[in-house]
Protein backbone atom coordinates (compact mmCIF):
# COMPACT_ATOMS: atom_id res chain seq x y z
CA UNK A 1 -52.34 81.68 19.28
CA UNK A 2 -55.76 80.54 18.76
CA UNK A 3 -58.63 83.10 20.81
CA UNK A 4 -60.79 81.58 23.22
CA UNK A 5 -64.46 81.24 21.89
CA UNK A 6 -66.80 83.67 23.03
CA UNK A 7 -68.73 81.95 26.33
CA UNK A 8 -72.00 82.08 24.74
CA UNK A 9 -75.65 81.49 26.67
CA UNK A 10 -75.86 78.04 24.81
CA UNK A 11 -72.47 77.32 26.00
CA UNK A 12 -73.34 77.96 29.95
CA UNK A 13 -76.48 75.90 29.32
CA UNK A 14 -74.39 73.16 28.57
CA UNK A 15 -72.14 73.42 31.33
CA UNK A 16 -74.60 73.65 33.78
CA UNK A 17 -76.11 70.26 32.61
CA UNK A 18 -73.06 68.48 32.78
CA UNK A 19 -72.37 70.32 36.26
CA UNK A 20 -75.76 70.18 37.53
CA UNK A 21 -77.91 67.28 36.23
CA UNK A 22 -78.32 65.60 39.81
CA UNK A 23 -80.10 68.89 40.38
CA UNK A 24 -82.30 68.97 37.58
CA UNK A 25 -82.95 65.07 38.07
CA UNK A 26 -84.12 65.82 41.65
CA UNK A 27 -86.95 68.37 39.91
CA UNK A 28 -88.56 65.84 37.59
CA UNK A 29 -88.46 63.31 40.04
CA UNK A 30 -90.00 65.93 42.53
CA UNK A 31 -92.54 66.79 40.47
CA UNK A 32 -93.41 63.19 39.17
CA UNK A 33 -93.71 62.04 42.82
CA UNK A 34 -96.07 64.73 43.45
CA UNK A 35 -98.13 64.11 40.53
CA UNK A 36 -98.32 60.57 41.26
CA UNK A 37 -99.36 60.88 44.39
CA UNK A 38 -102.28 63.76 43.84
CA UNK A 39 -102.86 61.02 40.84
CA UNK A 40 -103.40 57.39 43.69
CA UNK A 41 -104.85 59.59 46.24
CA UNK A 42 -107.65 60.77 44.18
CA UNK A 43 -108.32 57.83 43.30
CA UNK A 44 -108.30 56.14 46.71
CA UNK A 45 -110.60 59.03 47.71
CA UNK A 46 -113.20 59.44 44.48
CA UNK A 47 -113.23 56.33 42.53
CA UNK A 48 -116.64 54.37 42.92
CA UNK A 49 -114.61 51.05 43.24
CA UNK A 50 -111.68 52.42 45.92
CA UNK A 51 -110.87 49.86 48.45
CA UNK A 52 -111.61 52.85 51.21
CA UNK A 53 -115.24 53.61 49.47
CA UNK A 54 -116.17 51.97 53.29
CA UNK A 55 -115.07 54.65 54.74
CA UNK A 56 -114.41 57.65 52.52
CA UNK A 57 -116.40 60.69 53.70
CA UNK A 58 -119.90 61.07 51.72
CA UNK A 59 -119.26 65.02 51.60
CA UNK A 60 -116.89 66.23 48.81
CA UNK A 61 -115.76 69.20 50.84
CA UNK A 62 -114.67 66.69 53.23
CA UNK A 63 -113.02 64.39 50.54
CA UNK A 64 -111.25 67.14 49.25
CA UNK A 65 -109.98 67.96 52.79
CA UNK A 66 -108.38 64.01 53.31
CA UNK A 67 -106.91 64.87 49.77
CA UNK A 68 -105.30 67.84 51.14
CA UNK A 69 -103.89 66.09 54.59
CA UNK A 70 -102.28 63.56 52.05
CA UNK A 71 -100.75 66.41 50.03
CA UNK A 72 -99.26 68.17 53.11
CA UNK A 73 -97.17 65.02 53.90
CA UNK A 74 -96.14 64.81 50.01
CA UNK A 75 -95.05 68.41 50.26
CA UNK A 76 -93.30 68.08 53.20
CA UNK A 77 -91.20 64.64 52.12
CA UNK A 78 -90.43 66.29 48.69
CA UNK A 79 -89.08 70.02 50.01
CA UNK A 80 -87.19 68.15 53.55
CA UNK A 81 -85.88 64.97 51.46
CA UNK A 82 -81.94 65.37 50.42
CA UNK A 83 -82.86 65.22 46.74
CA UNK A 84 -85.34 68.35 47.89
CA UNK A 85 -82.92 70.50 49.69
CA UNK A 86 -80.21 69.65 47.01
CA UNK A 87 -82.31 70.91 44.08
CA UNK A 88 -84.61 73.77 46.30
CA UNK A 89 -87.64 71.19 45.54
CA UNK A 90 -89.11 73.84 43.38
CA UNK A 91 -91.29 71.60 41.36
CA UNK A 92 -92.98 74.23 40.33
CA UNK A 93 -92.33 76.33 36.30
CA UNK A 94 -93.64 79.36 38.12
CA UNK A 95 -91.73 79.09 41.46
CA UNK A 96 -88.28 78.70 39.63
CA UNK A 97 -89.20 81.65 37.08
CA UNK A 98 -89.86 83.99 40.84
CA UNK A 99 -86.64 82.71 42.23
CA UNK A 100 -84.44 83.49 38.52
CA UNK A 101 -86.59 87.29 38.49
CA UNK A 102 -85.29 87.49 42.18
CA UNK A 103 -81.60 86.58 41.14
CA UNK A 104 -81.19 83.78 42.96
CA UNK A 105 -80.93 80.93 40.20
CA UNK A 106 -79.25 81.10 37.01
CA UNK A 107 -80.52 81.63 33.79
CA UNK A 108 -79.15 78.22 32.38
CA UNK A 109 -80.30 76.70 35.42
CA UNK A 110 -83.76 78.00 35.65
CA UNK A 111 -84.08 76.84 31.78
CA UNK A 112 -82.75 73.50 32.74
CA UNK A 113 -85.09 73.41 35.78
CA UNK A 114 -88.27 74.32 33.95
CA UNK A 115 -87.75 71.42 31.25
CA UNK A 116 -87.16 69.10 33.72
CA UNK A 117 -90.09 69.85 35.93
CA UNK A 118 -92.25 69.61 32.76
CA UNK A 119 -90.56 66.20 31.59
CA UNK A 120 -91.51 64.69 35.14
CA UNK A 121 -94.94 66.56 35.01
CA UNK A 122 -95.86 64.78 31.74
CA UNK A 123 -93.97 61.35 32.17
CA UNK A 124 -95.53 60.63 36.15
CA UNK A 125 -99.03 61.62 34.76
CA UNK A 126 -98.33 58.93 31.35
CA UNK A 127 -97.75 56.55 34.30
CA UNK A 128 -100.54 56.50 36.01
CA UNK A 129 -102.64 56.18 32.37
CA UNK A 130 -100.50 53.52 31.43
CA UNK A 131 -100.56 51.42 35.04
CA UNK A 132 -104.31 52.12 35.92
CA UNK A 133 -105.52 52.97 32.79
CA UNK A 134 -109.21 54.43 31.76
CA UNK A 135 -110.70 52.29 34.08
CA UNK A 136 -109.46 53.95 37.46
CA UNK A 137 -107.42 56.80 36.51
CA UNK A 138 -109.49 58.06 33.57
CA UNK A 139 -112.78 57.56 35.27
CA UNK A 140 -114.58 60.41 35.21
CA UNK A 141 -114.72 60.50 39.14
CA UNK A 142 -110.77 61.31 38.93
CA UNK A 143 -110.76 62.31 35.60
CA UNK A 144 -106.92 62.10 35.30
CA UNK A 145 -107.08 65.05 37.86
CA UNK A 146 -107.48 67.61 35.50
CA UNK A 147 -106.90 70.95 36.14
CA UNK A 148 -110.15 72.84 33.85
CA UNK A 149 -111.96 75.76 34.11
CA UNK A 150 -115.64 74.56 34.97
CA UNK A 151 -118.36 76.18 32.93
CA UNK A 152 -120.72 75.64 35.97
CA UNK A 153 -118.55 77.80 38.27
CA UNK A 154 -117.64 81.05 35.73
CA UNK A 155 -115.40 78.94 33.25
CA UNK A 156 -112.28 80.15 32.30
CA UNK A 157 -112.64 84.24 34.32
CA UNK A 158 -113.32 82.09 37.48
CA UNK A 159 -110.49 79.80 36.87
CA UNK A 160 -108.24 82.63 35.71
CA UNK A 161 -108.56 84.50 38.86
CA UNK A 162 -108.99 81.91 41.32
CA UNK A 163 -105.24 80.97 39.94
CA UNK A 164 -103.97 84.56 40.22
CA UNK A 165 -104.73 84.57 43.38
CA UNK A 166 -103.60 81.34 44.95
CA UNK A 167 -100.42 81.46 42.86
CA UNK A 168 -99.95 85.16 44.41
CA UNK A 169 -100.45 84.30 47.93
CA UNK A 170 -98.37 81.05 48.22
CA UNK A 171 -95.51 82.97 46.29
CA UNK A 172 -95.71 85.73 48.72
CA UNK A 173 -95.64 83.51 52.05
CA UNK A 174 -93.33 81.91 50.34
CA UNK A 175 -91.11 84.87 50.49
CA UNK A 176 -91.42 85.88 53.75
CA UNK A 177 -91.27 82.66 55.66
CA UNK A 178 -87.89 82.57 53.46
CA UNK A 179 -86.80 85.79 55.01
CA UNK A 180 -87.59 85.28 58.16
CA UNK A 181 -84.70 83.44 60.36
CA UNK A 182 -87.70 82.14 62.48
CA UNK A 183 -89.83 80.62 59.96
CA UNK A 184 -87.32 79.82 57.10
CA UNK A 185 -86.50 76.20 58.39
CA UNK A 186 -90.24 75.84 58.28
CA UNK A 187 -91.27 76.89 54.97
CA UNK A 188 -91.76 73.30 53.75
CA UNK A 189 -94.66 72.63 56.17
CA UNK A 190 -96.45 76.50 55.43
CA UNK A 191 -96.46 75.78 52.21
CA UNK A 192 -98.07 72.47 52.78
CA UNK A 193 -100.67 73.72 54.74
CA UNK A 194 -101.59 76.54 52.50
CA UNK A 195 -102.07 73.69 49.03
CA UNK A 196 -104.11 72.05 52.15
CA UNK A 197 -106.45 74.62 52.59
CA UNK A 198 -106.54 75.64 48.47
CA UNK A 199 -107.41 72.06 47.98
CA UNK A 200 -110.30 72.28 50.47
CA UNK A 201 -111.63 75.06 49.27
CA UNK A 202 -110.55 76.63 46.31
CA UNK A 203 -110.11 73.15 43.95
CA UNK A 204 -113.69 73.76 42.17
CA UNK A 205 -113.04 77.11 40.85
CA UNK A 206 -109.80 75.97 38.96
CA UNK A 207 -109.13 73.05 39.83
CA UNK A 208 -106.43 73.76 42.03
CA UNK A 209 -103.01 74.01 39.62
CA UNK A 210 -100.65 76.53 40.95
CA UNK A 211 -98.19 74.71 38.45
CA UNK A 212 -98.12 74.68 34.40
CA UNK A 213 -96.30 71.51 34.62
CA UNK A 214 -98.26 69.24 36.51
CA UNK A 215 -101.50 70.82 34.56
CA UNK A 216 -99.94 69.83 31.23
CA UNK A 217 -99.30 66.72 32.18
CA UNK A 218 -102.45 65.41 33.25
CA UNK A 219 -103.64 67.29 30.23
CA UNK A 220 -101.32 64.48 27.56
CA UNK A 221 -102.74 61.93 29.90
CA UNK A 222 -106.24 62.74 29.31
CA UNK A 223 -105.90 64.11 25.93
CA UNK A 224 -107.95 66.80 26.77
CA UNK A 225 -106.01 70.53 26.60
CA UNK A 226 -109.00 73.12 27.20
CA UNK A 227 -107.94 75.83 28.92
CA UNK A 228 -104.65 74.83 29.62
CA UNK A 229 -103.25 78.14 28.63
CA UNK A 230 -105.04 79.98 31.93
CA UNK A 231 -102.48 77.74 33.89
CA UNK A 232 -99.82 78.84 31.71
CA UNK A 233 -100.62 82.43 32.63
CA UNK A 234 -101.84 83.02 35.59
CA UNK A 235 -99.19 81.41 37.94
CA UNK A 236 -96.46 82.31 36.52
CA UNK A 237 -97.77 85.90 36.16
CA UNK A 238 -98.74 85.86 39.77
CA UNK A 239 -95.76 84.70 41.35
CA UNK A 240 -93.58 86.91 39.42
CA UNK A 241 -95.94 89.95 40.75
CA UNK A 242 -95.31 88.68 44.17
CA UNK A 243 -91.61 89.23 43.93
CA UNK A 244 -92.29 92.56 42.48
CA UNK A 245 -94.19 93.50 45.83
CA UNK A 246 -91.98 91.62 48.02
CA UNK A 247 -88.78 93.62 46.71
CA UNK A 248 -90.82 96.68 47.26
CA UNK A 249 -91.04 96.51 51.05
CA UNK A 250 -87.87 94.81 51.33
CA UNK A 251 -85.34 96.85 49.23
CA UNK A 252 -82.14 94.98 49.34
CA UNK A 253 -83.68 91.90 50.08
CA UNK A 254 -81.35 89.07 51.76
CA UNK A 255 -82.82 85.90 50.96
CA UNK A 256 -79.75 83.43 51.19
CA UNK A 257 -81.21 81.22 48.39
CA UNK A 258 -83.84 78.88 46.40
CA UNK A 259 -84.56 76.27 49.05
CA UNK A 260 -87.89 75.71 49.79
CA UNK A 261 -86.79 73.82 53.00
CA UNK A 262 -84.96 76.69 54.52
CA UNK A 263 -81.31 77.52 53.81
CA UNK A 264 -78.06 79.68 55.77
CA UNK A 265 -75.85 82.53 54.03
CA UNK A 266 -73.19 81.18 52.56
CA UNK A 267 -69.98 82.91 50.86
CA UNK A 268 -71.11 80.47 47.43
CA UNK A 269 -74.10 79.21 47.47
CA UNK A 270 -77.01 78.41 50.46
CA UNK A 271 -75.99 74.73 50.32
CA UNK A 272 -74.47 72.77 52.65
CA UNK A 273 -70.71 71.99 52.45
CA UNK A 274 -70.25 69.21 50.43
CA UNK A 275 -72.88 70.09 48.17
CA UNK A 276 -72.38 71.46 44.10
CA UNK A 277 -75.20 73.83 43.70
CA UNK A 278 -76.18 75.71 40.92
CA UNK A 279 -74.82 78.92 40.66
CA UNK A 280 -76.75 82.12 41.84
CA UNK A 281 -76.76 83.91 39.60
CA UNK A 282 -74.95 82.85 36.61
CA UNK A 283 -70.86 83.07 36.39
C-alpha cells in the first residue's frame, strides 16, 4: 500500500490557488482599480492641461482635499462591491500580513494574496504609462504619483515616520471598528475617511503610501525606485504593531474575520452562505 505524501506548505499553496483564485483575482483587480483611479484623478486635478484646470482649486491643500473625496468613494466601491466582500478587499501587503499575524487568513492564502495585490499594483500603474504616457501621467505635476521621501520636508526620517504612523492608526481603527457590532458594517466608509484626511494633510511628508504594492508600482512606471524600501518597512511594521496592541487590551479577541466591509460569526468562515472562502487559518 503506497503512503500518502506528506501535505507539505508548497502543497497547501497549491490547493488554495486552485480553490481560491476568484479570491486572489478580486485583490489585484482591487488594487489595480485603486491605483488607477488615484492615477486619472491626479491627473484631472494637477495636470496643467486637465479639462477641469477651469475650475480646479488654485490651493494645493485644497486639491489634495478633492483628491481625497474621490478616494473615499473608490474605497468605499472596492471594500462594499461583491468581488470586495468575497476577497476582504484587503488591497493592501501590510493589511493582509496584520490579518495572517491575527490568525484570521491562512498562510497559503496570505502568500497568494500578497503576490496578487503586487501583480495588480504594478500592472494598473504600467497602464496608465502605457495609455497616457509621459505626457499626462509622467508629467512632473503627477509624476506617476509617486510615493518619495521629499528632501525639502526631512527626506527619508520624515517619510519613515509619517508612514509609521498613518499605517499604525488606520490598522488600529481598523481593528476596532471590526470589533465593534456597531461600527463593523461600517468599516469601509472609516477607513475611507481616514485615507481622506491622510491625503489632505499628511501626502507631502511621504507621499501618502500606506501600501508597498501600490508604491512599487508606480515606482516600475516611473522607473524611479528611491526610497522605496521606507514603504516596504514602515507599513507593514506598523500595522503588525497595531495588532500587537490591539490583542493586548482585547485578550481573546473575537473578530469574526478579514472583511474590510464588515462580516457575522460563522461556524466556517465570516462569509456568506454560498460563498468558498479561504480558510482561517490554514487546514
Amino acid at each position: 500500500m503506497a503512503s500518502t505524501p506528506p501535505d507539505t506548505f508548497w502543497r497547501r499553496l497549491v490547493r488554495a490557488g486552485r480553490r481560491h483564485w476568484p479570491h486572489y483575482l478580486a485583490e489585484a483587480a482591487g488594487l489595480g482599480f485603486f491605483v488607477v483611479c488615484a492615477g486619472l484623478l491626479t491627473v484631472l486635478l494637477e495636470h496643467p492641461a486637465s479639462p477641469l484646470a477651469a475650475v480646479v482649486p488654485a490651493s494645493a491643500l485644497l486639491r489634495r482635499a478633492w483628491l481625497g473625496a474621490g478616494m473615499v468613494l473608490v474605497v468605499v466601491a472596492i471594500v462594499y462591491s461583491p468581488w470586495g466582500q468575497r476577497s476582504g478587499a484587503h488591497i493592501n501587503p501590510a493589511v493582509t500580513l496584520a490579518f495572517w499575524q491575527l490568525g484570521k487568513v491562512s498562510a497559503t492564502d496570505a502568500l497568494w494574496y500578497v503576490l496578487a495585490q503586487f501583480a495588480g499594483g504594478v500592472a494598473a500603474a504600467l497602464l496608465l504609462q502605457l495609455s497616457l504616457g509621459t505626457h499626462w501621467y509622467g508629467h512632473p505635476a503627477v509624476a506617476h504619483t509617486l510615493t518619495q521621501p521629499d528632501p525639502a520636508r526631512g527626506g527619508w526620517p520624515v517619510a519613515l515616520g509619517a508612514e509609521f504612523v498613518i499605517s499604525f492608526i488606520m490598522m488600529m481603527v481598523l481593528l476596532l471598528a471590526l470589533h465593534s457590532a456597531r461600527l463593523k458594517s461600517f468599516t469601509g466608509w472609516l477607513l475611507g475617511l481616514l485615507l481622506a484626511v491622510y491625503i489632505t494633510f499628511e501626502a507631502p511628508l511621504s507621499g501618502m503610501s500606506l501600501n508597498p504594492a501600490r508604491s512599487l508600482g508606480t515606482a516600475v512606471a516611473a522607473g524611479s525606485y528611491t526610497g522605496l524600501w521606507v514603504y516596504f518597512l514602515a507599513p507593514p511594521l506598523a500595522m503588525w504593531l497595531a495588532t500587537v496592541v490591539f490583542r493586548y487590551f482585547h485578550h481573546g479577541e473575537d473578530l469574526a474575520g478579514a472583511i474590510l466591509a464588515g462580516c457575522d460569526p460563522a461556524p466556517v468562515s465570516p462569509h456568506a452562505p454560498g460563498q468558498e472562502p479561504p480558510h482561517y487559518p490554514d487546514e
